[in-house]
PDB file of N, CA and C in Angstrom:
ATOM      1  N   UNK A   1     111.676  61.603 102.558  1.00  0.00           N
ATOM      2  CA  UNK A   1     111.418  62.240 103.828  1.00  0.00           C
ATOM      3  C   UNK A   1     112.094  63.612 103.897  1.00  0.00           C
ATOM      4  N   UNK A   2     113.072  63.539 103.284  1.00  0.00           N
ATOM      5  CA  UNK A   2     114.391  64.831 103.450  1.00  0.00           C
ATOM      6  C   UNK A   2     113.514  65.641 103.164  1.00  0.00           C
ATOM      7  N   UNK A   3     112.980  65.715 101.221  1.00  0.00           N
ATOM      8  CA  UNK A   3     112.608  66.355 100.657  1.00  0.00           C
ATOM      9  C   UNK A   3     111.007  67.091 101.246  1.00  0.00           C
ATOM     10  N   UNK A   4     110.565  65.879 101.915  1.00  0.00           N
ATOM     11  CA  UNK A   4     108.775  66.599 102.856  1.00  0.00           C
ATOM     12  C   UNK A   4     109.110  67.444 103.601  1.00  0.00           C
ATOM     13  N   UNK A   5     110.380  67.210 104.104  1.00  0.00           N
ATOM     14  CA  UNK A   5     110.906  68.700 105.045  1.00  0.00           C
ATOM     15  C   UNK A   5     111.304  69.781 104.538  1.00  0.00           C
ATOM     16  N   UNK A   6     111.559  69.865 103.561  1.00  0.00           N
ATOM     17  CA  UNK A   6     112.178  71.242 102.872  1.00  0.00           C
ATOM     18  C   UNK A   6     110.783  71.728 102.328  1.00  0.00           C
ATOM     19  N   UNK A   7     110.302  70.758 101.730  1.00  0.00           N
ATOM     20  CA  UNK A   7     108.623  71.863 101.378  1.00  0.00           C
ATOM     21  C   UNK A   7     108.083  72.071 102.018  1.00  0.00           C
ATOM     22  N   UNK A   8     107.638  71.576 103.359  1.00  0.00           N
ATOM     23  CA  UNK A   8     107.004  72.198 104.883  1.00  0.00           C
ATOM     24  C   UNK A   8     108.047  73.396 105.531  1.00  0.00           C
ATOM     25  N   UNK A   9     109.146  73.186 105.154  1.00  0.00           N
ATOM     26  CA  UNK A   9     110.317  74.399 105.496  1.00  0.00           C
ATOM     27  C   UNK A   9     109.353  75.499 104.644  1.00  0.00           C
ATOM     28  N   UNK A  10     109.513  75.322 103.466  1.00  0.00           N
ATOM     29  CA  UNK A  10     109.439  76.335 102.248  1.00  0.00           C
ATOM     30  C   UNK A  10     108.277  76.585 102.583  1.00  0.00           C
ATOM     31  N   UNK A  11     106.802  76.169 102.474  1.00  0.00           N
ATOM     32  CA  UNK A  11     105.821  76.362 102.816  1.00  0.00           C
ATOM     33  C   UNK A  11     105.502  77.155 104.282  1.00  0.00           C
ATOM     34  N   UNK A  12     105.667  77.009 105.013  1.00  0.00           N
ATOM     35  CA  UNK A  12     106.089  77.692 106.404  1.00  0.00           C
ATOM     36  C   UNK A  12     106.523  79.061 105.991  1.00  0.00           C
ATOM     37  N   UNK A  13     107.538  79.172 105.572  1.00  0.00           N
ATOM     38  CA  UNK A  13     108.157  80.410 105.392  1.00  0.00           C
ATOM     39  C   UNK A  13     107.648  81.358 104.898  1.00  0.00           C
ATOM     40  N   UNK A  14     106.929  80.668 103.387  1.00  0.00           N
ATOM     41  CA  UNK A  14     105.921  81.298 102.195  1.00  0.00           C
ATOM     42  C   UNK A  14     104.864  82.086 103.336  1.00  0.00           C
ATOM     43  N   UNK A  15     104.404  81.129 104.151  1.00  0.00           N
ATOM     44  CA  UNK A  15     103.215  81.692 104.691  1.00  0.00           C
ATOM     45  C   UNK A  15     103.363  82.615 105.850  1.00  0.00           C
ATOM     46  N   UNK A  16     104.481  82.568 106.238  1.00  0.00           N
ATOM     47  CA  UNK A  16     105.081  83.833 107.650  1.00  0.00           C
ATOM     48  C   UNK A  16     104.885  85.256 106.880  1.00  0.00           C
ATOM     49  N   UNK A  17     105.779  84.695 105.632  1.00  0.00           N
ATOM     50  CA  UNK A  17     105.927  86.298 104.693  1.00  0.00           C
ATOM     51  C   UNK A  17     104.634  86.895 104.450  1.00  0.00           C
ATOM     52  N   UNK A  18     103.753  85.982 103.813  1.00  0.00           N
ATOM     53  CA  UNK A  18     102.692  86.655 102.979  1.00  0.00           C
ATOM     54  C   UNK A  18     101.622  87.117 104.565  1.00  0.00           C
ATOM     55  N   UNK A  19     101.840  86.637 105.831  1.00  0.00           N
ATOM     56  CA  UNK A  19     100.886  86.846 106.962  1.00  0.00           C
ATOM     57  C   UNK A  19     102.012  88.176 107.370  1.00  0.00           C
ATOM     58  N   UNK A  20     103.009  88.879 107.172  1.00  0.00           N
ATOM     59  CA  UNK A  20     103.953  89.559 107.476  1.00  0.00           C
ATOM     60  C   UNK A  20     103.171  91.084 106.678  1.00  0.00           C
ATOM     61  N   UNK A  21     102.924  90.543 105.290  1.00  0.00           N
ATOM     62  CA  UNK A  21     102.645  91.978 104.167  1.00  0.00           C
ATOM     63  C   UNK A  21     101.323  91.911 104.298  1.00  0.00           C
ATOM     64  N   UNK A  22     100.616  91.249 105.153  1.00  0.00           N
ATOM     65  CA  UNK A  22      98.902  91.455 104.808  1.00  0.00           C
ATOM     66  C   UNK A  22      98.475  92.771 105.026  1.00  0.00           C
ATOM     67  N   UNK A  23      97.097  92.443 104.045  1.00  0.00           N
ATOM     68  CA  UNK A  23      96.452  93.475 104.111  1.00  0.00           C
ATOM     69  C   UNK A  23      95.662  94.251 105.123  1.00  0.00           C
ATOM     70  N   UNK A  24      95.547  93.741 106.495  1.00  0.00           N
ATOM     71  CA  UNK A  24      95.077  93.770 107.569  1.00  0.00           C
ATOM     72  C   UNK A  24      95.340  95.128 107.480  1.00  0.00           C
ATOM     73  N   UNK A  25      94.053  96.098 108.019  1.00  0.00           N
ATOM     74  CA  UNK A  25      93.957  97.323 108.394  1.00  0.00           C
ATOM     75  C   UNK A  25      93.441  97.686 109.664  1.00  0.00           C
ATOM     76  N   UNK A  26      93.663  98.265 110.631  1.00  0.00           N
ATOM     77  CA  UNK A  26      92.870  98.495 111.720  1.00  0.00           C
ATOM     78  C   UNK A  26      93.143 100.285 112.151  1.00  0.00           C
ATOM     79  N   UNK A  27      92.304 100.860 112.190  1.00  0.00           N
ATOM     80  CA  UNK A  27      92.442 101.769 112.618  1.00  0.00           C
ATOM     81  C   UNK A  27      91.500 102.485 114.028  1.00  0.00           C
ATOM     82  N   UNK A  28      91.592 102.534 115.158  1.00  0.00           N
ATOM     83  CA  UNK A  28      91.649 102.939 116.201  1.00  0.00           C
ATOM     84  C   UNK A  28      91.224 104.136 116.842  1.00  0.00           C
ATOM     85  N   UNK A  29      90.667 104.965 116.832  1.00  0.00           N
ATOM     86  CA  UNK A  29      90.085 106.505 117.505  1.00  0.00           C
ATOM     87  C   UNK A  29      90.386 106.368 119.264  1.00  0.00           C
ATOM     88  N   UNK A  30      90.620 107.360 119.875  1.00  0.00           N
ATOM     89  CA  UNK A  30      89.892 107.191 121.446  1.00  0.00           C
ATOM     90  C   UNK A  30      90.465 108.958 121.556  1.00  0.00           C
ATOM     91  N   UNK A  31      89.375 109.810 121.368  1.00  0.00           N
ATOM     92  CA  UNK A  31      88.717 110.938 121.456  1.00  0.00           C
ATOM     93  C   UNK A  31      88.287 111.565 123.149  1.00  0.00           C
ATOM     94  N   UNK A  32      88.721 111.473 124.136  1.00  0.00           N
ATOM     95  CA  UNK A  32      87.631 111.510 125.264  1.00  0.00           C
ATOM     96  C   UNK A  32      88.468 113.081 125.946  1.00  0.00           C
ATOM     97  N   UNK A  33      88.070 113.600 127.352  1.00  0.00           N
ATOM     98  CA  UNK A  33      88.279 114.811 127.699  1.00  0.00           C
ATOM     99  C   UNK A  33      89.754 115.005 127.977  1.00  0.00           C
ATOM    100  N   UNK A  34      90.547 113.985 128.251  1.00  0.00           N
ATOM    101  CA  UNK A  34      91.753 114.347 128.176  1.00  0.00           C
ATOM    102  C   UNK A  34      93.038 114.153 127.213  1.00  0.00           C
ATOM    103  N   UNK A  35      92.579 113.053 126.178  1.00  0.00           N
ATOM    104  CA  UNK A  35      93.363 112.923 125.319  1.00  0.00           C
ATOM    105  C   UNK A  35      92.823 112.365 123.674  1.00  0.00           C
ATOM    106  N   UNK A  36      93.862 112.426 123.277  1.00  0.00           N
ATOM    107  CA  UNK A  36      93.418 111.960 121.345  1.00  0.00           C
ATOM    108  C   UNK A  36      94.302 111.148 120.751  1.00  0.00           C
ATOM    109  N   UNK A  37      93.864 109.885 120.960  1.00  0.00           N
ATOM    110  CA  UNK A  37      95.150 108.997 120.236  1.00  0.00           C
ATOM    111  C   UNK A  37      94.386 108.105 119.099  1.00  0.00           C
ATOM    112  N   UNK A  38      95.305 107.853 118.052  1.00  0.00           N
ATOM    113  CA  UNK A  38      94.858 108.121 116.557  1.00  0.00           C
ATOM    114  C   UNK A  38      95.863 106.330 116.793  1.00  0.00           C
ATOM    115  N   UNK A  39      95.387 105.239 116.487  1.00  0.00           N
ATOM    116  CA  UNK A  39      96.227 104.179 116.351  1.00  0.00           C
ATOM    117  C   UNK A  39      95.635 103.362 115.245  1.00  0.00           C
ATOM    118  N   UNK A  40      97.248 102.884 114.329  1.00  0.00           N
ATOM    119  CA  UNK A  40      96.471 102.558 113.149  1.00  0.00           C
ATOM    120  C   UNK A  40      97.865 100.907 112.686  1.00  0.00           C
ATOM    121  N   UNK A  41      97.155 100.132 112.373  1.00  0.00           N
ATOM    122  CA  UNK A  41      98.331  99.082 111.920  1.00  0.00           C
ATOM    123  C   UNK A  41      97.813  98.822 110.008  1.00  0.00           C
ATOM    124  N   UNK A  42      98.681  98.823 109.547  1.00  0.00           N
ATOM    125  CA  UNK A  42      98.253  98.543 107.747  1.00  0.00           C
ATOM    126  C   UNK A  42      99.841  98.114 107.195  1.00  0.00           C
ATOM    127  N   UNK A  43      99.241  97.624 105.913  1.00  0.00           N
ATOM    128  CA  UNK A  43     100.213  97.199 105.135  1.00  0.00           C
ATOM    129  C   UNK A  43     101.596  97.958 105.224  1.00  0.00           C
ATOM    130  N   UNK A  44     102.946  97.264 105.468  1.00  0.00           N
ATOM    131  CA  UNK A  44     104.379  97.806 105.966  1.00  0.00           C
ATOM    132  C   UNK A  44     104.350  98.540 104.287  1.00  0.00           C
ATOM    133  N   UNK A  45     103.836  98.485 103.303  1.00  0.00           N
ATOM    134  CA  UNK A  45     104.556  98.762 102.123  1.00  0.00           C
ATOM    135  C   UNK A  45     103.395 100.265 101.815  1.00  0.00           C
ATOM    136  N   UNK A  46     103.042 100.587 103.181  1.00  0.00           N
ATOM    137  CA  UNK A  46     102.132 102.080 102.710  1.00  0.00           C
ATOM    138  C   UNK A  46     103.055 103.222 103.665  1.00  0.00           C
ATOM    139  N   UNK A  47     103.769 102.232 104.221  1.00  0.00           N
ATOM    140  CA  UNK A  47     104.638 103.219 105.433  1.00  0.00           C
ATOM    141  C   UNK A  47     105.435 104.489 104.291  1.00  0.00           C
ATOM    142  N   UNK A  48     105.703 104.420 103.654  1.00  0.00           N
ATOM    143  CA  UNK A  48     106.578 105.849 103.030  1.00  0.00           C
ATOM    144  C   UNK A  48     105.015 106.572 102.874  1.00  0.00           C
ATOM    145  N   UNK A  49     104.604 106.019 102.098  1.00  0.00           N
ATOM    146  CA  UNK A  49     103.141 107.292 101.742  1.00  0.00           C
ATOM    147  C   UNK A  49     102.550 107.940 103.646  1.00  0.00           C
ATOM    148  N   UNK A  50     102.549 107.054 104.433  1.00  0.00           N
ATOM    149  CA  UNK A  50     102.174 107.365 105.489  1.00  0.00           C
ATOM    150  C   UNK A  50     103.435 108.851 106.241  1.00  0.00           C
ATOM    151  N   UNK A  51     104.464 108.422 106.098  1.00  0.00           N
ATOM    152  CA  UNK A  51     105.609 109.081 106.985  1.00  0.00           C
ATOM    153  C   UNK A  51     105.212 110.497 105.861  1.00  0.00           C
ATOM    154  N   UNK A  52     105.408 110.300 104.713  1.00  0.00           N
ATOM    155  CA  UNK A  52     105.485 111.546 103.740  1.00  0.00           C
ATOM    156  C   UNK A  52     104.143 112.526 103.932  1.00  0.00           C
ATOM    157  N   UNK A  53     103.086 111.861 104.061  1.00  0.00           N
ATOM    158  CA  UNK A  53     101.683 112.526 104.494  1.00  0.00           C
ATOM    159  C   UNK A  53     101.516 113.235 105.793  1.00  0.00           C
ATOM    160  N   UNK A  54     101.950 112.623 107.026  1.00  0.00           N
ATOM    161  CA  UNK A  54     102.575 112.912 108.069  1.00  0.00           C
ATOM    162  C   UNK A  54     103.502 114.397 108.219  1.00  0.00           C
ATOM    163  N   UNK A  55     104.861 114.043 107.590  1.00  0.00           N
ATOM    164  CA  UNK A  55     105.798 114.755 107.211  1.00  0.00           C
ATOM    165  C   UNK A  55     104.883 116.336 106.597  1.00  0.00           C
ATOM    166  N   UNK A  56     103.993 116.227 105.446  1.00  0.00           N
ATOM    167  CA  UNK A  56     103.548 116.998 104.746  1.00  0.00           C
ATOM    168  C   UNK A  56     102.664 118.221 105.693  1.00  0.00           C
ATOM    169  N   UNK A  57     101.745 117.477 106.695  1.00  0.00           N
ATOM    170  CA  UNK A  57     100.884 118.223 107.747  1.00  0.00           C
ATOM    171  C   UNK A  57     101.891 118.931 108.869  1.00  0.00           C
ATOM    172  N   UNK A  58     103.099 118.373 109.340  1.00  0.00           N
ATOM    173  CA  UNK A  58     103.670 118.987 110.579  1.00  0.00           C
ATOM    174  C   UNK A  58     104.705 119.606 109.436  1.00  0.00           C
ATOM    175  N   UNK A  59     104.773 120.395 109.004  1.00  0.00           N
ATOM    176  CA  UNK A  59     106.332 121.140 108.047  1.00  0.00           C
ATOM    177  C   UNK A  59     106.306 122.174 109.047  1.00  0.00           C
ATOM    178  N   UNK A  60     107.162 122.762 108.837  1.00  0.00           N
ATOM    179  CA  UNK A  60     108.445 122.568 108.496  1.00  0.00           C
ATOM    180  C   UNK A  60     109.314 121.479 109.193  1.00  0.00           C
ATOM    181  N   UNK A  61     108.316 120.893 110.560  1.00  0.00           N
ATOM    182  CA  UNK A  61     108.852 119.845 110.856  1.00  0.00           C
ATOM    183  C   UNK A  61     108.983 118.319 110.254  1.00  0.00           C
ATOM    184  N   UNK A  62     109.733 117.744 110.578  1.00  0.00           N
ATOM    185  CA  UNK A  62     109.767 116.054 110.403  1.00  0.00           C
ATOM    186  C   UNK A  62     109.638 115.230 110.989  1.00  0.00           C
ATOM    187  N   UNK A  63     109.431 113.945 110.544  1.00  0.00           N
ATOM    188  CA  UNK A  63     109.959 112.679 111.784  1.00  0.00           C
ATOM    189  C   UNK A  63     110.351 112.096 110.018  1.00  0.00           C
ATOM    190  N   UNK A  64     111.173 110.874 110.647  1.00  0.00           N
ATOM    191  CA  UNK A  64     111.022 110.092 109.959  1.00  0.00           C
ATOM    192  C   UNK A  64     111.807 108.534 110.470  1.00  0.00           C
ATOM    193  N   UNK A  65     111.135 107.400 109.675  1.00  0.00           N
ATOM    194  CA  UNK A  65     111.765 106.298 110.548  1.00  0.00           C
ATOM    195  C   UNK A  65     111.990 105.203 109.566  1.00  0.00           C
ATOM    196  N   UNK A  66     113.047 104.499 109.901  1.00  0.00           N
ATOM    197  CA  UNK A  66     113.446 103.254 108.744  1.00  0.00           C
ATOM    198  C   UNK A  66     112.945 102.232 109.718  1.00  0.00           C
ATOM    199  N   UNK A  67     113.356 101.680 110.573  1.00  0.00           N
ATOM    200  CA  UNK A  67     112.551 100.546 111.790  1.00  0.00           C
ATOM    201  C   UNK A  67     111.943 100.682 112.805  1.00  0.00           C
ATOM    202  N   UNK A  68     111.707 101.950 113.719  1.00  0.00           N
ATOM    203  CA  UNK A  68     110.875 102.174 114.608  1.00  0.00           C
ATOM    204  C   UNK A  68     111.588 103.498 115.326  1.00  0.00           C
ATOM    205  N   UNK A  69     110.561 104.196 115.498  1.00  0.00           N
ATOM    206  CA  UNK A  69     110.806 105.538 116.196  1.00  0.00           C
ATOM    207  C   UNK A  69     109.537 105.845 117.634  1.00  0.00           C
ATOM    208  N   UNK A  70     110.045 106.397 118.255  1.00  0.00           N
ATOM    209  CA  UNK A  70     108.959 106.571 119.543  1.00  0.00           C
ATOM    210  C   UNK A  70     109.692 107.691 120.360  1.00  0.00           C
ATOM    211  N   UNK A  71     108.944 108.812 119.843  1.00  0.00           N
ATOM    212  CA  UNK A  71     109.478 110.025 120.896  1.00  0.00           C
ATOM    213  C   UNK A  71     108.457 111.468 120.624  1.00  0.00           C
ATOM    214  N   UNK A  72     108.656 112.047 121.775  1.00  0.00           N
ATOM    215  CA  UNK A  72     107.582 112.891 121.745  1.00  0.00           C
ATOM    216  C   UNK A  72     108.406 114.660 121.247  1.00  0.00           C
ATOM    217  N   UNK A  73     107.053 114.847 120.253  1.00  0.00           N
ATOM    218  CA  UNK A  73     107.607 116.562 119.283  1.00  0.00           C
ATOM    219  C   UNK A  73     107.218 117.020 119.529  1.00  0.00           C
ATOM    220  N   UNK A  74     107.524 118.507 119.371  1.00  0.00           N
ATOM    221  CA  UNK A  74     107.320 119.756 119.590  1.00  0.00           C
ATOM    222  C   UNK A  74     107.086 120.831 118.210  1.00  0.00           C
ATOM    223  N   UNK A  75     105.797 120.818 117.620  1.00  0.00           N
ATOM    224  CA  UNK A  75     106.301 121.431 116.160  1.00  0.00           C
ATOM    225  C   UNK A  75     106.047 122.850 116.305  1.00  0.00           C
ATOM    226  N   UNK A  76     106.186 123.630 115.372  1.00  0.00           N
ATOM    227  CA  UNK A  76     106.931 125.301 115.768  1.00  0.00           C
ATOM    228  C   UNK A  76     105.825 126.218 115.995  1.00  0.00           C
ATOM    229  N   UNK A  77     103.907 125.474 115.729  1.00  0.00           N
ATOM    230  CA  UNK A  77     102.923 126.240 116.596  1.00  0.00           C
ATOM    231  C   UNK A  77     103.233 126.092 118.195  1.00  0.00           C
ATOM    232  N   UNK A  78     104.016 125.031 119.091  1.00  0.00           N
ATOM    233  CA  UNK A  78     103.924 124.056 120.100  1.00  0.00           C
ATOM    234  C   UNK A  78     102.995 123.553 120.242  1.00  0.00           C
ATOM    235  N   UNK A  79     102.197 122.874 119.200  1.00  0.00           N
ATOM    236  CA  UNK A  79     101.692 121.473 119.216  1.00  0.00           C
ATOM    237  C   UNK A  79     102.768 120.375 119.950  1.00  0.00           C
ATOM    238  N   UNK A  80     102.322 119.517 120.960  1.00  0.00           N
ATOM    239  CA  UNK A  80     102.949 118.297 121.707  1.00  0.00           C
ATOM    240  C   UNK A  80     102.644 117.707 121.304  1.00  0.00           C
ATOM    241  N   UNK A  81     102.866 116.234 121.039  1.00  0.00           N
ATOM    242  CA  UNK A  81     102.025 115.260 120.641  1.00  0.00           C
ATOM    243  C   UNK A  81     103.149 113.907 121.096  1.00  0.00           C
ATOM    244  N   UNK A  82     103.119 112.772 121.019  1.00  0.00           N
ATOM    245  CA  UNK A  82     103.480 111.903 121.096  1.00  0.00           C
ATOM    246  C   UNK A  82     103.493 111.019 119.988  1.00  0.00           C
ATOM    247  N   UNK A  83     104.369 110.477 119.258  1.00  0.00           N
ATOM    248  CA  UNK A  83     104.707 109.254 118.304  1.00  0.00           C
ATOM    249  C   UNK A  83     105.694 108.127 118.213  1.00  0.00           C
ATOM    250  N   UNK A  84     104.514 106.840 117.795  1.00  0.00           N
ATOM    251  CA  UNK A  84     105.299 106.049 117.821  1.00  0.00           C
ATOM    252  C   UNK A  84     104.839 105.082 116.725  1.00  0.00           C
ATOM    253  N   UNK A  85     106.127 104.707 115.873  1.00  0.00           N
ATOM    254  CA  UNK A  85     106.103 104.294 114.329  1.00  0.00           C
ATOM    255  C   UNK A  85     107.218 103.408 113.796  1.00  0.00           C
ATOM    256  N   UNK A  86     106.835 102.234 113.295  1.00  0.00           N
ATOM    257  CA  UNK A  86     107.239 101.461 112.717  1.00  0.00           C
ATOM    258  C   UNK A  86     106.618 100.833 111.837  1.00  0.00           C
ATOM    259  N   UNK A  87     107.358 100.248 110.696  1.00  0.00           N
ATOM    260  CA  UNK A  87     107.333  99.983 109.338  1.00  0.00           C
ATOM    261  C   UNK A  87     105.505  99.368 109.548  1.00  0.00           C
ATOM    262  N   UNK A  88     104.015  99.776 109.037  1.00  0.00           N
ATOM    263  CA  UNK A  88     103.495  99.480 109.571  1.00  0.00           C
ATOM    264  C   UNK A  88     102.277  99.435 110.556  1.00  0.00           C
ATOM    265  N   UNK A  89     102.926 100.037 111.551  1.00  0.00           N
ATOM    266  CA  UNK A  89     102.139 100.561 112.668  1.00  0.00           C
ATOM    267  C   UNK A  89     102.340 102.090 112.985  1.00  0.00           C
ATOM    268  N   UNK A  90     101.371 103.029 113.632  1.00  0.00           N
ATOM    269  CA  UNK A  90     101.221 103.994 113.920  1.00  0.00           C
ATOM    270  C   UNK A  90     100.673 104.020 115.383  1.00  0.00           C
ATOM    271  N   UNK A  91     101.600 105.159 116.474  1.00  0.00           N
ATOM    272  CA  UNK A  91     100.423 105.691 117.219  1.00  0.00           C
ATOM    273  C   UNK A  91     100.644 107.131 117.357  1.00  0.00           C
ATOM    274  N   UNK A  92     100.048 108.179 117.422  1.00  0.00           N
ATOM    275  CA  UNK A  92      99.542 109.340 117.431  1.00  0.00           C
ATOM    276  C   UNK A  92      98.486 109.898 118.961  1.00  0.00           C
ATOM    277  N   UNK A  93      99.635 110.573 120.087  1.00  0.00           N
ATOM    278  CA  UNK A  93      98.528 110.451 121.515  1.00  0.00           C
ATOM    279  C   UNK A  93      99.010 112.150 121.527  1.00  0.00           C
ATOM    280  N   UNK A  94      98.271 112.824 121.660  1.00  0.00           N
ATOM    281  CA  UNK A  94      97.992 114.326 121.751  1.00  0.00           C
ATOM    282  C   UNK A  94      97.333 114.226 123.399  1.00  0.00           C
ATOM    283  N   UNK A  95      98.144 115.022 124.488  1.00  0.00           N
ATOM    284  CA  UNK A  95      97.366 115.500 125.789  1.00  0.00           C
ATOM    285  C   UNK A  95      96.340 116.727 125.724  1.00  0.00           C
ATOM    286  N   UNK A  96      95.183 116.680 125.524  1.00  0.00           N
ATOM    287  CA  UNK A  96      94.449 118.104 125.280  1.00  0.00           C
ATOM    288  C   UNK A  96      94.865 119.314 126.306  1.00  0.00           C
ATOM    289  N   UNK A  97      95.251 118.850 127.835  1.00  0.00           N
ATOM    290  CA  UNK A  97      95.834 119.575 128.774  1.00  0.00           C
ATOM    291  C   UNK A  97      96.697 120.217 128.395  1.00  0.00           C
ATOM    292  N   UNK A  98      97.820 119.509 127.548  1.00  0.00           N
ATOM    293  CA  UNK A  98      98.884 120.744 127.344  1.00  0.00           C
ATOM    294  C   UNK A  98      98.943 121.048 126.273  1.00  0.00           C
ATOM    295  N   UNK A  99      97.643 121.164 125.006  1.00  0.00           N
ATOM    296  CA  UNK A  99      97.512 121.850 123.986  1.00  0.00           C
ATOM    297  C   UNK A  99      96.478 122.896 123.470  1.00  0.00           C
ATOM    298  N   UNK A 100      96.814 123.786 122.395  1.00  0.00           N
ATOM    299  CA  UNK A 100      95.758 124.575 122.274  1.00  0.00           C
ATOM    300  C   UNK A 100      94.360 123.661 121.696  1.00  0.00           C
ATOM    301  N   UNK A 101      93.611 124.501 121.307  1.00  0.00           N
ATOM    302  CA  UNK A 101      92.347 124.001 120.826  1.00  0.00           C
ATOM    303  C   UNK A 101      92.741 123.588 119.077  1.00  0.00           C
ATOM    304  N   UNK A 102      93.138 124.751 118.945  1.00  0.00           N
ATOM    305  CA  UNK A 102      93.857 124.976 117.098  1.00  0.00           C
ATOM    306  C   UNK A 102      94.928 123.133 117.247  1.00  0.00           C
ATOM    307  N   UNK A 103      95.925 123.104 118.164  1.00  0.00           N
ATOM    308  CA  UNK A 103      96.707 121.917 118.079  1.00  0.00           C
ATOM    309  C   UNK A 103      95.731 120.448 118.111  1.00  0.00           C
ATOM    310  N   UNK A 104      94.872 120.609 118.979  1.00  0.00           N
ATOM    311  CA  UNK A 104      94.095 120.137 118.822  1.00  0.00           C
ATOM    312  C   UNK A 104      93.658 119.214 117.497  1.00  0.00           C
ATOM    313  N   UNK A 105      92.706 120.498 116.944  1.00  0.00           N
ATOM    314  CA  UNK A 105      92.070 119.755 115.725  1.00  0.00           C
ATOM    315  C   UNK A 105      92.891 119.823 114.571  1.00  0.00           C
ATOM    316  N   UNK A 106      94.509 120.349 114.476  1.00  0.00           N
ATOM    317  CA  UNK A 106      95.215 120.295 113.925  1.00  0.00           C
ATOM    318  C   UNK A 106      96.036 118.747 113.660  1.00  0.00           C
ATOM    319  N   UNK A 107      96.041 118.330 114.800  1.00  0.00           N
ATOM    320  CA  UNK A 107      96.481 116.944 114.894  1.00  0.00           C
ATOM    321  C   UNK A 107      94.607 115.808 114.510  1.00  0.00           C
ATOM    322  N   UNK A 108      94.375 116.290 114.856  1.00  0.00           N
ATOM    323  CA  UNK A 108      92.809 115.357 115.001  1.00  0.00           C
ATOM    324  C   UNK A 108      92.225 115.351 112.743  1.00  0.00           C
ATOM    325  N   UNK A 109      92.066 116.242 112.459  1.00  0.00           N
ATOM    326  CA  UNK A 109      92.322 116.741 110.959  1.00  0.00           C
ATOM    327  C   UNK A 109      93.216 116.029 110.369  1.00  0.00           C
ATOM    328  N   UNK A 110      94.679 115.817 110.893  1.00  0.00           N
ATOM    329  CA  UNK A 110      95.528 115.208 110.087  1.00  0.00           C
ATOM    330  C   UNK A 110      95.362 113.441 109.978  1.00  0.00           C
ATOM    331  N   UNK A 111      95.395 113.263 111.342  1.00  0.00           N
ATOM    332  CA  UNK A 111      94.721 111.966 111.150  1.00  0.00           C
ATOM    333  C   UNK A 111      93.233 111.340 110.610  1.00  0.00           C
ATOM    334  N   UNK A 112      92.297 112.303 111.015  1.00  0.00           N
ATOM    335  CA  UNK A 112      91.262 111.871 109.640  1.00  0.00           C
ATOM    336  C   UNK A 112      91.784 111.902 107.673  1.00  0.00           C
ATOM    337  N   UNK A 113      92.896 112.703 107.891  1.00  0.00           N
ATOM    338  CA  UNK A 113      93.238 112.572 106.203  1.00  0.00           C
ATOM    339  C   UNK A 113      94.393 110.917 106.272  1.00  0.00           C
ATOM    340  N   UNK A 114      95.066 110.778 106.926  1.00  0.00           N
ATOM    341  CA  UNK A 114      95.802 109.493 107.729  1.00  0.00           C
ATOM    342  C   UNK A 114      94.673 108.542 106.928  1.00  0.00           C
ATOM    343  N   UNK A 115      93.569 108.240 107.533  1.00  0.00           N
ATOM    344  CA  UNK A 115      92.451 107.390 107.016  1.00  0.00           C
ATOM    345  C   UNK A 115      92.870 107.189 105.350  1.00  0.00           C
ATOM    346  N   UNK A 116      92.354 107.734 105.027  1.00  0.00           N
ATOM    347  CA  UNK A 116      92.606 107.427 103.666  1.00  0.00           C
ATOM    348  C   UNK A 116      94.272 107.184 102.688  1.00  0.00           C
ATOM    349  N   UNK A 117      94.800 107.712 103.277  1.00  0.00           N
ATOM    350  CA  UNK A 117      96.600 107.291 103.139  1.00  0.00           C
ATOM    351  C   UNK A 117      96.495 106.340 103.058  1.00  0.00           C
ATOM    352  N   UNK A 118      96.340 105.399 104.735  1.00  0.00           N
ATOM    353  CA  UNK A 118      96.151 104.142 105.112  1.00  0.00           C
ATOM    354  C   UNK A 118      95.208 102.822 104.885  1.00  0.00           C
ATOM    355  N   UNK A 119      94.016 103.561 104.025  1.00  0.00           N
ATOM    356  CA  UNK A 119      93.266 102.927 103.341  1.00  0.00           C
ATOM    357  C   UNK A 119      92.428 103.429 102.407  1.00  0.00           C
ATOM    358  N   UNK A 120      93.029 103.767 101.130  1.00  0.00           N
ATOM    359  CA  UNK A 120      92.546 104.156 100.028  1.00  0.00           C
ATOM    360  C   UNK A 120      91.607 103.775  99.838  1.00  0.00           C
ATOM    361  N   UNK A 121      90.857 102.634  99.803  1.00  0.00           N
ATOM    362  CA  UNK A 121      89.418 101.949  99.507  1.00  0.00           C
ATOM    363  C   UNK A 121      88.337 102.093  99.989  1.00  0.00           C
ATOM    364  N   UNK A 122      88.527 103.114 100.947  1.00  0.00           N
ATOM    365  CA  UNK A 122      87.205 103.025 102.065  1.00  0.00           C
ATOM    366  C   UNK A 122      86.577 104.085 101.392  1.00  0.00           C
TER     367      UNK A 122
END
């Protein structure tokens, strides 16, 4: 009996982890007259390629995050934008009100290249 419990322990666990690293991708658009938010959940083990790709489009600015970050930037065109990121998950909300047109499709551009970061296969 002891022992049926430790492999339903073990088994349990096995299966939290491997439902933890799945491959589950979802990625998210909502485009409309006042705002642009880019939301995306994928494998925790694409998060560096994601932050670095990220990182690469806003330079000279940064973000970067080891367990979760959520705060809103200012990068040195004054593009605004809003982010929030963990190992994982992404969200990306741009107000068109308080940006240019250029910030705009500057942020909107980066996240269509995001797509493929986040899912190489498509």
């Amino acid at each position: 009996m002891k022992s049926r419990n430790i492999l339903f322990a073990f088994c349990l666990f096995v299966s939290l982890v491997a439902c933890r690293e799945s491959d589950n991708i979802s990625i998210k658009v909502v485009d409309d007259d006042h705002i642009y938010r880019y939301n995306a959940t994928f494998p925790r083990s694409r998060s560096r390629d994601v932050e670095r790709y990220i990182n690469n489009r806003i330079s000279p600015s940064s973000i970067s995050y080891d367990n979760a970050v959520d705060v809103t930037t200012t990068l040195d065109d004054n593009t605004k934008f809003d982010y929030e990121a963990s190992p994982g998950k992404l969200e990306i909300e741009l107000d068109k009100r308080q940006n240019s047109l250029a910030s705009y499709q500057r942020i909107k551009k980066m996240c269509k290249g995001l797509d493929q970061v986040i899912n190489p296969k498509k």
